[in-house]
N, C-alpha and C. Protein backbone atom coordinates (compact mmCIF):
# COMPACT_ATOMS: atom_id res chain seq x y z
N UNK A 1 114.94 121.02 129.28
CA UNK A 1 114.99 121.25 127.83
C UNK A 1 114.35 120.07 127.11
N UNK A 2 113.39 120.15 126.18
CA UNK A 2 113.58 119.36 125.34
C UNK A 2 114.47 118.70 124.55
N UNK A 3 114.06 117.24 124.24
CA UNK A 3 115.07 117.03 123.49
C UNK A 3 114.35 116.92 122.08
N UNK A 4 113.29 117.29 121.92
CA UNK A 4 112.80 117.31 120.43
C UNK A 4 113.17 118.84 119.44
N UNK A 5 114.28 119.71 120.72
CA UNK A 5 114.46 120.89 120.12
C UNK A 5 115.90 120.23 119.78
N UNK A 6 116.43 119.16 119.65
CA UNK A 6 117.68 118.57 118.94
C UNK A 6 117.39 119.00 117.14
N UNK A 7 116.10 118.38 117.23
CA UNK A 7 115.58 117.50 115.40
C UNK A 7 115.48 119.27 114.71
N UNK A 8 114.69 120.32 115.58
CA UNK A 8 114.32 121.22 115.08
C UNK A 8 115.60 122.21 114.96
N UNK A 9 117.28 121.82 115.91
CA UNK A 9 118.01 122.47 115.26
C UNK A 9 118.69 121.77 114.18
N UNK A 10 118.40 120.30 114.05
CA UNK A 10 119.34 119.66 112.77
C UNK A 10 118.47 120.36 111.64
N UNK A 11 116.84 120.80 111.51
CA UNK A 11 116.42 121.00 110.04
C UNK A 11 116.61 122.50 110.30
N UNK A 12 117.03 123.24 111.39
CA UNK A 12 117.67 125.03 111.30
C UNK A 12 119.32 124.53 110.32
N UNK A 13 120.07 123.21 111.11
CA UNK A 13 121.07 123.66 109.90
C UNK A 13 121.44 122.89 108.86
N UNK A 14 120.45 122.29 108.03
CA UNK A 14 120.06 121.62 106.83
C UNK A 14 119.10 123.33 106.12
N UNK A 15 118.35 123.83 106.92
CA UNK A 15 118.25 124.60 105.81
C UNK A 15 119.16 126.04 105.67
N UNK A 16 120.52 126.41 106.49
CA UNK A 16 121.32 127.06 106.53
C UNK A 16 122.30 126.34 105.34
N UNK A 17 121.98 125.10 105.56
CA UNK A 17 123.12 124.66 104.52
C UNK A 17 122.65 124.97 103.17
N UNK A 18 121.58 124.63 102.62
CA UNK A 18 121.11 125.05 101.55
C UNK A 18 121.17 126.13 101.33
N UNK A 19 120.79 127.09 102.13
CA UNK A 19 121.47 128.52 101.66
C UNK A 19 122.90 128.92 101.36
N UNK A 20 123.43 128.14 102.09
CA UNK A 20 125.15 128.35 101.58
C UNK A 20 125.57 127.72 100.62
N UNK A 21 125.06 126.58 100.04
CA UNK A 21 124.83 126.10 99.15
C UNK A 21 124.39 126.99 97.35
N UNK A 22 123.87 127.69 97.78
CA UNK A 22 123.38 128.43 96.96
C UNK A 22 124.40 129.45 96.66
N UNK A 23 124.74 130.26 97.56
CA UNK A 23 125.53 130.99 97.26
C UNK A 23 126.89 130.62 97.62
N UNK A 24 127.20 129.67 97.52
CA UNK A 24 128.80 129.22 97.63
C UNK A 24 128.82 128.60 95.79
N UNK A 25 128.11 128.46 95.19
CA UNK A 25 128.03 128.12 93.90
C UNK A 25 127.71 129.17 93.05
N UNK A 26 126.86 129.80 93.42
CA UNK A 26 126.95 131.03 92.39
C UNK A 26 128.20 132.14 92.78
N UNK A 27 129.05 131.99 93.87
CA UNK A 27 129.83 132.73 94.61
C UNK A 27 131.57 132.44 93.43
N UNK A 28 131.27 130.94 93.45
CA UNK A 28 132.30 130.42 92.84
C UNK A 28 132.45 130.24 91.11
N UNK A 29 130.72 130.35 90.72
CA UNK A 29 130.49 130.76 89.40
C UNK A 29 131.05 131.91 88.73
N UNK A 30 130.78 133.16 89.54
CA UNK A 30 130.85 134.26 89.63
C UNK A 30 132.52 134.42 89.22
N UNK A 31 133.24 134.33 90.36
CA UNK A 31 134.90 133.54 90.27
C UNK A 31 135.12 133.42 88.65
N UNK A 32 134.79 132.18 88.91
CA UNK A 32 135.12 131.37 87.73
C UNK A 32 134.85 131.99 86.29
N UNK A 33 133.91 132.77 86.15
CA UNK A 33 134.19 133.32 84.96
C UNK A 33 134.66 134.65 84.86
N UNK A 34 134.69 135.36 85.63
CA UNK A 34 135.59 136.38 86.15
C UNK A 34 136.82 136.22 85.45
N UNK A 35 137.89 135.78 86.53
CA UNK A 35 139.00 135.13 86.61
C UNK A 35 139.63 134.40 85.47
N UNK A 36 138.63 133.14 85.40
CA UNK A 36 138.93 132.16 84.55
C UNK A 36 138.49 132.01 83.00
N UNK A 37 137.41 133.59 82.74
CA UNK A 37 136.87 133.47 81.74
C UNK A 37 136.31 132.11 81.21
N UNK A 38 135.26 131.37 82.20
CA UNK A 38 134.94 130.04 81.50
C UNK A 38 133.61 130.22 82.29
N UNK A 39 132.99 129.38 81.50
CA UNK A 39 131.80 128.67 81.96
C UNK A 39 131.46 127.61 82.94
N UNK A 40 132.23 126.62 82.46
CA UNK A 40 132.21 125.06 82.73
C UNK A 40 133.62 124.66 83.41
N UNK A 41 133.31 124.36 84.38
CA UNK A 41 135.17 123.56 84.63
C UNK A 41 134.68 122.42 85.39
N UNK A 42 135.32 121.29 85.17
CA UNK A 42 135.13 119.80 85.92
C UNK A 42 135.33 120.05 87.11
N UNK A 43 135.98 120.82 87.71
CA UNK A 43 136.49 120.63 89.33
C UNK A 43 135.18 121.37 89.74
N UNK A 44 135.05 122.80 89.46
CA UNK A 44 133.79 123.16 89.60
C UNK A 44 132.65 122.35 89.83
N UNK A 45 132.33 122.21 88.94
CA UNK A 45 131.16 120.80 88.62
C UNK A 45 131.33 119.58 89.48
N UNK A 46 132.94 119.62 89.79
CA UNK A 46 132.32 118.16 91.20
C UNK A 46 131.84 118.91 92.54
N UNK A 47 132.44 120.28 92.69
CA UNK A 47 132.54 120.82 94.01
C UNK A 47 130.72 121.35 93.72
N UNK A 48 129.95 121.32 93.19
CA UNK A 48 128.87 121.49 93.15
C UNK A 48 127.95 120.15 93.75
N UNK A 49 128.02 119.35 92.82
CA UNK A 49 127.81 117.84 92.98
C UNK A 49 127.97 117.43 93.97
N UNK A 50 129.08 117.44 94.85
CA UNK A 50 129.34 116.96 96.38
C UNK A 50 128.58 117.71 97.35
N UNK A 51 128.35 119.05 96.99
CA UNK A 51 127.55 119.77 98.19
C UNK A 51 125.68 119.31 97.92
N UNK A 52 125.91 119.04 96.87
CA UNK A 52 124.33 118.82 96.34
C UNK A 52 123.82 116.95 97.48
N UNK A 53 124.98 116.25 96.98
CA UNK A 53 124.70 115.41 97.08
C UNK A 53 124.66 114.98 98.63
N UNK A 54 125.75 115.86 99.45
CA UNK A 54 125.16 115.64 100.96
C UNK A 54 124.22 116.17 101.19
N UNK A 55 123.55 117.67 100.71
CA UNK A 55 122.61 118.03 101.07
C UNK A 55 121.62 116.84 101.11
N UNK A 56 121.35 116.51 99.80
CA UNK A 56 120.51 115.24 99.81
C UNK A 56 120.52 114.83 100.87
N UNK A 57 121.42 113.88 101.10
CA UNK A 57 121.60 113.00 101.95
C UNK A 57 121.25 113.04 103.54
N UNK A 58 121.72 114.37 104.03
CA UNK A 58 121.28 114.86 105.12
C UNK A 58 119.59 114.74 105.10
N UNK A 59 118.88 115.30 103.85
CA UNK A 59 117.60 115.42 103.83
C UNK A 59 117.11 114.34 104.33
N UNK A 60 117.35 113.65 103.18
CA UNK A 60 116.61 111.77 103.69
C UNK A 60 116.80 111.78 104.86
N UNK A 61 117.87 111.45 105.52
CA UNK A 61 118.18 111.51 106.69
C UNK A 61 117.21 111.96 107.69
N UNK A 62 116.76 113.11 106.98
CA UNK A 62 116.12 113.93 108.49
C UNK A 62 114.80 113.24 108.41
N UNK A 63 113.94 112.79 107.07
CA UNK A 63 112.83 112.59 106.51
C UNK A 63 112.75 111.31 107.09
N UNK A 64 113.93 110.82 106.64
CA UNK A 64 113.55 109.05 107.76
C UNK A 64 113.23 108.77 109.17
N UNK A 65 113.71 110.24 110.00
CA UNK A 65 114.34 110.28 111.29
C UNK A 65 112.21 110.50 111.27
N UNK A 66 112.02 111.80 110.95
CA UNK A 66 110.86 112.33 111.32
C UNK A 66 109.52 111.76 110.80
N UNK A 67 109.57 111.49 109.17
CA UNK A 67 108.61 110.94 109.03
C UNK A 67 108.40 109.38 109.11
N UNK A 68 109.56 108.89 108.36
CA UNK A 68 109.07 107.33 108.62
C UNK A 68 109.89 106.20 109.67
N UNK A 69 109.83 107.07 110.53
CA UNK A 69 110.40 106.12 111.10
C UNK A 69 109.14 104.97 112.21
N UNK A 70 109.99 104.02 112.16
CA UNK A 70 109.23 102.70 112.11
C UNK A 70 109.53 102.30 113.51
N UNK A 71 109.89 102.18 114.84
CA UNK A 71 110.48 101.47 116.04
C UNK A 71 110.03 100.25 115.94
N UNK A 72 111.11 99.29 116.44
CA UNK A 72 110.40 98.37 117.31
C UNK A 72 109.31 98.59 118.59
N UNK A 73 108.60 97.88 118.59
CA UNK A 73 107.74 98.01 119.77
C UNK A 73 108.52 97.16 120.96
N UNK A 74 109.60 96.67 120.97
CA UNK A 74 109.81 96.02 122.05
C UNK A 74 111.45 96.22 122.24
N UNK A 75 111.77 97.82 121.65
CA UNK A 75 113.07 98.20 121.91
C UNK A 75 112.83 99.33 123.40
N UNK A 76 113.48 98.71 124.49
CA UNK A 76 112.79 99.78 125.72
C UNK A 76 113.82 100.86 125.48
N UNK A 77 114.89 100.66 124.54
CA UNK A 77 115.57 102.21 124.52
C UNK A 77 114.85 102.77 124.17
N UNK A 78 113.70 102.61 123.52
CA UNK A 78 112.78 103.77 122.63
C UNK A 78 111.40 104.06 122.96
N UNK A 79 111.25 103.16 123.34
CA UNK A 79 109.57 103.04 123.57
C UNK A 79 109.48 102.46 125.04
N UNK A 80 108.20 102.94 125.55
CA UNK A 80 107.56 102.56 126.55
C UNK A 80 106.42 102.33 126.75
N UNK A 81 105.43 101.24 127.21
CA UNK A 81 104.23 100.82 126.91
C UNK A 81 103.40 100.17 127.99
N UNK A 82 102.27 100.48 127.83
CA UNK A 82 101.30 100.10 128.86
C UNK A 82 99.59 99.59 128.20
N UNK A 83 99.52 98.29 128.90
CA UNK A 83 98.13 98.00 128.63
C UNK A 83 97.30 97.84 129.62
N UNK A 84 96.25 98.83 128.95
CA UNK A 84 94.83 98.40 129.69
C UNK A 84 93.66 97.89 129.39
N UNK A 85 92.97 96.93 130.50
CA UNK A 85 92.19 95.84 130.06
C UNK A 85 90.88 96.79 130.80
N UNK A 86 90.12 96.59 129.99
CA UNK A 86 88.82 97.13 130.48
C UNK A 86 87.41 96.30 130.06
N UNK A 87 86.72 95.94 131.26
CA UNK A 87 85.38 94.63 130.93
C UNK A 87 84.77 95.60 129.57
N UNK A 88 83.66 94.48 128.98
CA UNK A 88 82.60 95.01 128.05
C UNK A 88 81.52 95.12 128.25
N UNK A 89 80.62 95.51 128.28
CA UNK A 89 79.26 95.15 128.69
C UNK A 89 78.19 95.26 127.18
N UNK A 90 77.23 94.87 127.70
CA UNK A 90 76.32 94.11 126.29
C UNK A 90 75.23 95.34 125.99
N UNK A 91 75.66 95.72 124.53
CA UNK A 91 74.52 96.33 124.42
C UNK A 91 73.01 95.87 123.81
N UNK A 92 72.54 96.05 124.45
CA UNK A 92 70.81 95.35 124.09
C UNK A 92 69.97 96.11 124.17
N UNK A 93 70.09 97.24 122.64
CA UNK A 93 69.50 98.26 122.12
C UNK A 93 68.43 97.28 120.79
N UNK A 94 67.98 98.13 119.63
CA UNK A 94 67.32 97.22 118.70
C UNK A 94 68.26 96.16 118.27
N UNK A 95 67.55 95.13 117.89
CA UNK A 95 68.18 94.24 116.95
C UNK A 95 69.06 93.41 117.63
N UNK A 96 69.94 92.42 117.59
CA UNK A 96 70.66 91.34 118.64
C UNK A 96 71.33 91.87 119.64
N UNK A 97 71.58 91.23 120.59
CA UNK A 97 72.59 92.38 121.92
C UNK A 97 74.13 91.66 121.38
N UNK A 98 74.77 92.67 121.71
CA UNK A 98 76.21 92.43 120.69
C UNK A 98 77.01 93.31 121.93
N UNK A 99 78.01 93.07 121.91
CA UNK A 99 79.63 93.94 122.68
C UNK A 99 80.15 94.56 121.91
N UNK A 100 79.99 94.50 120.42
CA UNK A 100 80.78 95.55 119.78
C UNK A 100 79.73 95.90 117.97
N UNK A 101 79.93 96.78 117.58
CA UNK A 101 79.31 96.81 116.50
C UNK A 101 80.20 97.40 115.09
N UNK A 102 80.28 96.88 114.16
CA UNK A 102 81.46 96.64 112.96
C UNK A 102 80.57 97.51 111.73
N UNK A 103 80.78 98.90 111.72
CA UNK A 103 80.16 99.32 110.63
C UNK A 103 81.42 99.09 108.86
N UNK A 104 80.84 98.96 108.29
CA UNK A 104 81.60 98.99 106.90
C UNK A 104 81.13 99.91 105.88
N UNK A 105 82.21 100.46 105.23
CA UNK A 105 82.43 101.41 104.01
C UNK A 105 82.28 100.95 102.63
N UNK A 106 80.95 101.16 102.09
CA UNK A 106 80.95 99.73 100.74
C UNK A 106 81.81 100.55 99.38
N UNK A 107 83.09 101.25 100.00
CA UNK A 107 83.90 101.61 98.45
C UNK A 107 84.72 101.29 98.46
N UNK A 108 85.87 101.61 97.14
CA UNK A 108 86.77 101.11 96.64
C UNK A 108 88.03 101.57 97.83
N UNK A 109 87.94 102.45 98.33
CA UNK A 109 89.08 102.70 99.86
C UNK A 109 88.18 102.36 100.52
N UNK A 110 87.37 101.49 101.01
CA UNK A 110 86.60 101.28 102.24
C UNK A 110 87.47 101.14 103.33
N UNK A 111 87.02 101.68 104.40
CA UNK A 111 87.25 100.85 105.94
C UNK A 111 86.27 100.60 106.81
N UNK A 112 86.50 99.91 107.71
CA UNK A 112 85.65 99.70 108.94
C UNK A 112 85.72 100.46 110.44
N UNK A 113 84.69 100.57 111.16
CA UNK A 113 84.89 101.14 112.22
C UNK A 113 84.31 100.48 113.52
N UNK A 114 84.96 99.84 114.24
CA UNK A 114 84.22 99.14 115.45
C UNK A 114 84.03 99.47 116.45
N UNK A 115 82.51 99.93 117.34
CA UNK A 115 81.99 100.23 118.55
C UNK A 115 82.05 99.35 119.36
N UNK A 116 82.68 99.33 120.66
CA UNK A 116 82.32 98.60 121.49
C UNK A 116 81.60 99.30 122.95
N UNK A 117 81.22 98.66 123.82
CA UNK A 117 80.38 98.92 124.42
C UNK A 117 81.30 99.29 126.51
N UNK A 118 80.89 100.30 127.16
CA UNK A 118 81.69 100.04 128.36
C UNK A 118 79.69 100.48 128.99
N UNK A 119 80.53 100.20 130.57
CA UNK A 119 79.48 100.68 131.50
C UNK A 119 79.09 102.34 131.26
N UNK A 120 78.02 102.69 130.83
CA UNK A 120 77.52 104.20 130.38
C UNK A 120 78.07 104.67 129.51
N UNK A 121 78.84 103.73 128.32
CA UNK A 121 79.71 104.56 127.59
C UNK A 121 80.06 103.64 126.46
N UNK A 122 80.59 104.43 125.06
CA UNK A 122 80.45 103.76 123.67
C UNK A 122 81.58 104.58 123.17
N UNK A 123 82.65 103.53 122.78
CA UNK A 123 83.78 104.23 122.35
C UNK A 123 83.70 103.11 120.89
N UNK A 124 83.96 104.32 120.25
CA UNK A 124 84.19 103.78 118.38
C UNK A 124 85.83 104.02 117.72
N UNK A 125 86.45 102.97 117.55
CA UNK A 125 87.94 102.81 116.85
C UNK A 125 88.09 102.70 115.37
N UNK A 126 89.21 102.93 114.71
CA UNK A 126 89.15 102.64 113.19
C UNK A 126 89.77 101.02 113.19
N UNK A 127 89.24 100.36 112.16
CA UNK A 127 89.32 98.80 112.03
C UNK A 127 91.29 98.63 111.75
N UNK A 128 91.82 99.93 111.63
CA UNK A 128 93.12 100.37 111.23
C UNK A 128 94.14 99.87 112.04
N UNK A 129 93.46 99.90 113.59
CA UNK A 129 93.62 100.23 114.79
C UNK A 129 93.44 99.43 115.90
N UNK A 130 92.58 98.44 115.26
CA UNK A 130 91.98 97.38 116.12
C UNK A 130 91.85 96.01 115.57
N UNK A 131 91.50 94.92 116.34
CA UNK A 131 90.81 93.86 115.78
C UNK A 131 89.91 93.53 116.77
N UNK A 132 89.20 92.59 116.25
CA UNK A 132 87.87 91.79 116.78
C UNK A 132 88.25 90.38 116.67
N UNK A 133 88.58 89.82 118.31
CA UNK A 133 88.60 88.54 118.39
C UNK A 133 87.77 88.00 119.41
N UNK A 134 87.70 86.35 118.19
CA UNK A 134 86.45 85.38 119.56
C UNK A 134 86.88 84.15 119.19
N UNK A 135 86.53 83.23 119.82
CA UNK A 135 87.27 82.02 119.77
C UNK A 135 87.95 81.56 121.14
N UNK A 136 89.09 80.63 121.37
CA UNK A 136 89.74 79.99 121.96
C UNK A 136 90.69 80.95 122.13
N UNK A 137 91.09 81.44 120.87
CA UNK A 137 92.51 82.13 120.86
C UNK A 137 92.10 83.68 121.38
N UNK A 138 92.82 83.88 122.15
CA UNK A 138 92.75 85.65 122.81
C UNK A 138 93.33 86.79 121.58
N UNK A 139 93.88 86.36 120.71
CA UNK A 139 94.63 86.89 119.77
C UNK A 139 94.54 86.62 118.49
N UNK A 140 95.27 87.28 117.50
CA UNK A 140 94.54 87.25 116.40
C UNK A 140 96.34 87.22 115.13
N UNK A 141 95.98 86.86 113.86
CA UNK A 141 97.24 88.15 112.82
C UNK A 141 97.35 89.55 112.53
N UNK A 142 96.36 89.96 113.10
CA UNK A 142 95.62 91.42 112.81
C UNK A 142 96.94 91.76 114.03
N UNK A 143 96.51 91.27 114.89
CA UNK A 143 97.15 91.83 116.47
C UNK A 143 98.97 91.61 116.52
N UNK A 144 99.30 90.75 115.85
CA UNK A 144 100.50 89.53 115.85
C UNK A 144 101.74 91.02 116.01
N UNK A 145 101.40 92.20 115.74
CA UNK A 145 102.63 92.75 115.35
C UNK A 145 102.49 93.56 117.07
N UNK A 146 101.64 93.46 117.76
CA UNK A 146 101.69 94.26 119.06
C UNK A 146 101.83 93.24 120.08
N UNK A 147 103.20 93.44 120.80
CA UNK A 147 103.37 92.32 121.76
C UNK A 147 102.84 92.41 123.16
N UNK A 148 101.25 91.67 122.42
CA UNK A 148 100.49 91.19 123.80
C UNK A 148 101.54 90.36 124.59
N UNK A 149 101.11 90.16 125.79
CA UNK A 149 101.39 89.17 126.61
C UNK A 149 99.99 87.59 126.27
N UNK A 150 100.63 86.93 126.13
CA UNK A 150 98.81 85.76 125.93
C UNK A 150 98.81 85.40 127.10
N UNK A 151 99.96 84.93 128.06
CA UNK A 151 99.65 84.51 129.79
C UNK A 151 98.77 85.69 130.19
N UNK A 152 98.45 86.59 129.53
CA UNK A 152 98.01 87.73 130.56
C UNK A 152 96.40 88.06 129.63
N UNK A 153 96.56 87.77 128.68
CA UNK A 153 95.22 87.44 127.68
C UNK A 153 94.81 86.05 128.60
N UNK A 154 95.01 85.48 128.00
CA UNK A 154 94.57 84.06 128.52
C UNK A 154 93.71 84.47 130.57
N UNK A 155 94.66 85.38 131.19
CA UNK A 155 94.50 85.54 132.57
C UNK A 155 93.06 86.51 132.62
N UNK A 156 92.84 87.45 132.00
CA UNK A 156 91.64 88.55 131.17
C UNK A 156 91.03 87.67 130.64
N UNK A 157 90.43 86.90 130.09
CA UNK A 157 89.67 85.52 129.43
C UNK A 157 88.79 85.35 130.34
N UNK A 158 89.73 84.68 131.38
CA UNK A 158 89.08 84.00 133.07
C UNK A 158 88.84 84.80 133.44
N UNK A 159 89.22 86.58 134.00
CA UNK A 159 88.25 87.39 134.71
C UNK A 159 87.46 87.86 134.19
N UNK A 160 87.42 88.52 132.99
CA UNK A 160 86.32 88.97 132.56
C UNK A 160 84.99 87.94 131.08
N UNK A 161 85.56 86.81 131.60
CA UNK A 161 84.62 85.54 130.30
C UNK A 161 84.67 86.15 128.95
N UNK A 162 85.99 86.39 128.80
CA UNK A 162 86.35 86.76 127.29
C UNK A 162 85.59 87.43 126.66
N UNK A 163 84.40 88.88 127.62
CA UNK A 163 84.48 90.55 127.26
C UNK A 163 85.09 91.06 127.65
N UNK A 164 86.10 91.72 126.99
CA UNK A 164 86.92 93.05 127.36
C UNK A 164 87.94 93.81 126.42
N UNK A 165 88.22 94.75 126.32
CA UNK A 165 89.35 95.32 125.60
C UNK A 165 90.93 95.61 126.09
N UNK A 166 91.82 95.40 125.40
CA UNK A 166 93.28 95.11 125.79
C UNK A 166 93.54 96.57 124.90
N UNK A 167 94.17 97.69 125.77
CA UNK A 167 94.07 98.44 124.75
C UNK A 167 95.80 98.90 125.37
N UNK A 168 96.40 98.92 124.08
CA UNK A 168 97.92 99.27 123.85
C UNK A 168 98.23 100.22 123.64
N UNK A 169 99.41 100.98 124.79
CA UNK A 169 99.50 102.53 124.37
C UNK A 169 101.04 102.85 124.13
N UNK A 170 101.93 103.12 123.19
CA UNK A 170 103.12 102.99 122.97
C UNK A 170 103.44 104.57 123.30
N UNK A 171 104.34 105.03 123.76
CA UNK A 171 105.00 106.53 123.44
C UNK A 171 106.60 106.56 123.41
N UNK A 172 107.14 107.34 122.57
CA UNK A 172 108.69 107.49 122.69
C UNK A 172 109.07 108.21 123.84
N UNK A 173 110.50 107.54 124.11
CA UNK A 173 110.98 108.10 125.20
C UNK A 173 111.37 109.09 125.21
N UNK A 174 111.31 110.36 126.44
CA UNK A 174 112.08 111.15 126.34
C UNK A 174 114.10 110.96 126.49
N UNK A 175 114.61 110.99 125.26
CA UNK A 175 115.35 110.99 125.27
C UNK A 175 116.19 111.37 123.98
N UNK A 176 117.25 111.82 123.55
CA UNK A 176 118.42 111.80 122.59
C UNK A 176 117.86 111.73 121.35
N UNK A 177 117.76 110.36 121.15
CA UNK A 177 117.31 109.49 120.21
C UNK A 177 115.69 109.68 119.70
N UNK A 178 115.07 110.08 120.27
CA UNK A 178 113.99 110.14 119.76
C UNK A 178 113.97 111.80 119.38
N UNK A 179 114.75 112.53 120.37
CA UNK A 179 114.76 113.71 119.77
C UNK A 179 115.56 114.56 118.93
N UNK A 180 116.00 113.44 118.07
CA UNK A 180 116.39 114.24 116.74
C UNK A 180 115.18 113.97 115.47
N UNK A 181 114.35 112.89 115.98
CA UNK A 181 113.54 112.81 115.04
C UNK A 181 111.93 114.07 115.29
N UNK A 182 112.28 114.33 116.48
CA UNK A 182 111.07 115.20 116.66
C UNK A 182 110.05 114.19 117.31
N UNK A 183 110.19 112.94 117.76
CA UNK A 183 109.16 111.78 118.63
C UNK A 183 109.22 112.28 120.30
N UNK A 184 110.01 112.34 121.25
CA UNK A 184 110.33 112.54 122.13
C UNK A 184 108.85 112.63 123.13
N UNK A 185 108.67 112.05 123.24
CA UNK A 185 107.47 112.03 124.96
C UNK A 185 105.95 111.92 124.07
N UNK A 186 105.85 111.96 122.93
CA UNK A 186 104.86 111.52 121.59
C UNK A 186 103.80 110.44 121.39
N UNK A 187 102.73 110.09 121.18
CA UNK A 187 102.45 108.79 121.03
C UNK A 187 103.15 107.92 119.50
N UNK A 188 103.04 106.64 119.93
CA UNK A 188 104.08 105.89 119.00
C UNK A 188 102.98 105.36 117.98
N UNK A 189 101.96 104.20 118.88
CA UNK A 189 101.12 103.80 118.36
C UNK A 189 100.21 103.52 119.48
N UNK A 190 98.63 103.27 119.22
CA UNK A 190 97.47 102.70 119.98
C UNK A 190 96.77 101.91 119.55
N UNK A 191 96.27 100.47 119.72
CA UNK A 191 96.03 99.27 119.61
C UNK A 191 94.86 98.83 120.25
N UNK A 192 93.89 98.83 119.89
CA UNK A 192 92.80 98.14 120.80
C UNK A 192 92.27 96.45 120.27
N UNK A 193 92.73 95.80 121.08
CA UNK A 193 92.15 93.93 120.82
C UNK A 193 91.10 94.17 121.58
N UNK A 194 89.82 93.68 120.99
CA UNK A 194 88.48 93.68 121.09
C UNK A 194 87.97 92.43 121.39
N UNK A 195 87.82 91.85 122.36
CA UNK A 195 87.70 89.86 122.48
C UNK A 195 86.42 90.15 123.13
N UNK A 196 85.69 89.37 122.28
CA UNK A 196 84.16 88.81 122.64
C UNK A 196 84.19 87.11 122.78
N UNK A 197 82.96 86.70 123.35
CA UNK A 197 83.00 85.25 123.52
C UNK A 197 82.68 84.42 121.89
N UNK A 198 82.41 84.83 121.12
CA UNK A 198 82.11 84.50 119.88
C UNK A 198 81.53 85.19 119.10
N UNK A 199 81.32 84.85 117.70
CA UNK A 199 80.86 85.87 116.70
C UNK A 199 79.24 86.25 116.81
N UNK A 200 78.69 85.79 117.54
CA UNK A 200 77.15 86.12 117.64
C UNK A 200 77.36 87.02 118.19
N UNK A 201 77.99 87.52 118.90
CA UNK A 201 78.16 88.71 120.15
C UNK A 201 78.86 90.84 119.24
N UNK A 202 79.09 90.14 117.79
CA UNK A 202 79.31 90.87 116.86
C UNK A 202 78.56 91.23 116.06
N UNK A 203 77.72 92.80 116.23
CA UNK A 203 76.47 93.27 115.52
C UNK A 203 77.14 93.93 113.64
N UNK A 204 76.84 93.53 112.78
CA UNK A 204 77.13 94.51 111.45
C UNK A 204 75.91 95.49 111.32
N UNK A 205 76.94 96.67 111.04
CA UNK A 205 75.61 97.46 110.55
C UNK A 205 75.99 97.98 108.95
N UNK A 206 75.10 98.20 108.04
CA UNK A 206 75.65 99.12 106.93
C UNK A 206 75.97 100.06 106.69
């Protein structure tokens, strides 16, 4: 069984509730002026209010669970993760030979998109998604929130002379917990650190 069919029966009975909701108030409206010949009664009016207000509440609830929810990357109840390092090789097409190439968006939402280069092959990432590092340091602030290992950067440096990509693959676990939010066996997030030996080795295009 899945467990992402947990999340899809909590929003079957969030929206059962709203329906009873509905007619447990006009049910009791109905009543109420019947009976009570009135319109308005305070008790009424809280017993409305309280069903309104868990509904709410449940909602968020579900909205936090499914849409925003945020994990740690380094909670293994939740997540599970694997990196792979793969060499670069140089492309030396027109214009300077470069390992990766950084196109930019000259508008007001601009982004960037960076190509890098493998053996017979050219994979392009959103700048969203990635960074571009060179230098000493294997790592970057761009990167700071995905927990590289740097003993193991630093170890990728020395085999491959600081071309290669570290690319991070997060997914939720199958389990409980992820499947009330609807995550369950899912990707979480994907991360590609892009390390060249320095910035000459970085082509811009427009």
């Amino acid at each position: 069984m899945s467990w992402n069919l947990l999340g899809v029966l909590l929003w079957v009975v969030i929206i059962l509730y709203l329906v009873f909701i509905v007619q447990n108030i006009r049910r009791r409206r109905i009543k109420m002026i019947i009976k009570q010949h009135k319109w308005f009664t305070w008790m009424n009016f809280g017993i409305d209010l309280a069903e309104i207000v868990i509904f709410i509440v449940a909602l968020v609830g579900m909205f936090n669970l499914c849409v925003w929810d945020n994990p740690d990357l380094e909670d293994n109840s939740r997540i599970s993760a694997n990196i792979k390092y793969e060499p670069l090789v140089m492309n030396t097409g027109t214009g300077n030979s470069s390992y990766v190439t950084v196109s930019s968006a000259k508008k007001k939402m601009g982004s960037q998109t960076y190509t890098y280069y493998r053996p017979g092959s050219k994979t392009t990432v959103s700048g969203n998604d990635a960074s571009i590092v060179y230098g000493e340091h294997p790592s970057d602030v761009n990167a700071a929130r995905i927990p590289y290992q740097k003993k193991k950067l630093k170890a990728m440096d020395q085999k491959y002379q600081r071309a290669y990509v570290a690319i991070y693959t997060a997914r939720y676990k199958k389990n409980w917990q992820n499947g009330l939010g609807m995550h369950a066996g899912r990707l979480a997030t994907k991360y590609y650190l892009i390390r060249v030996p320095d910035q000459s080795f970085i082509k811009q295009v427009k």
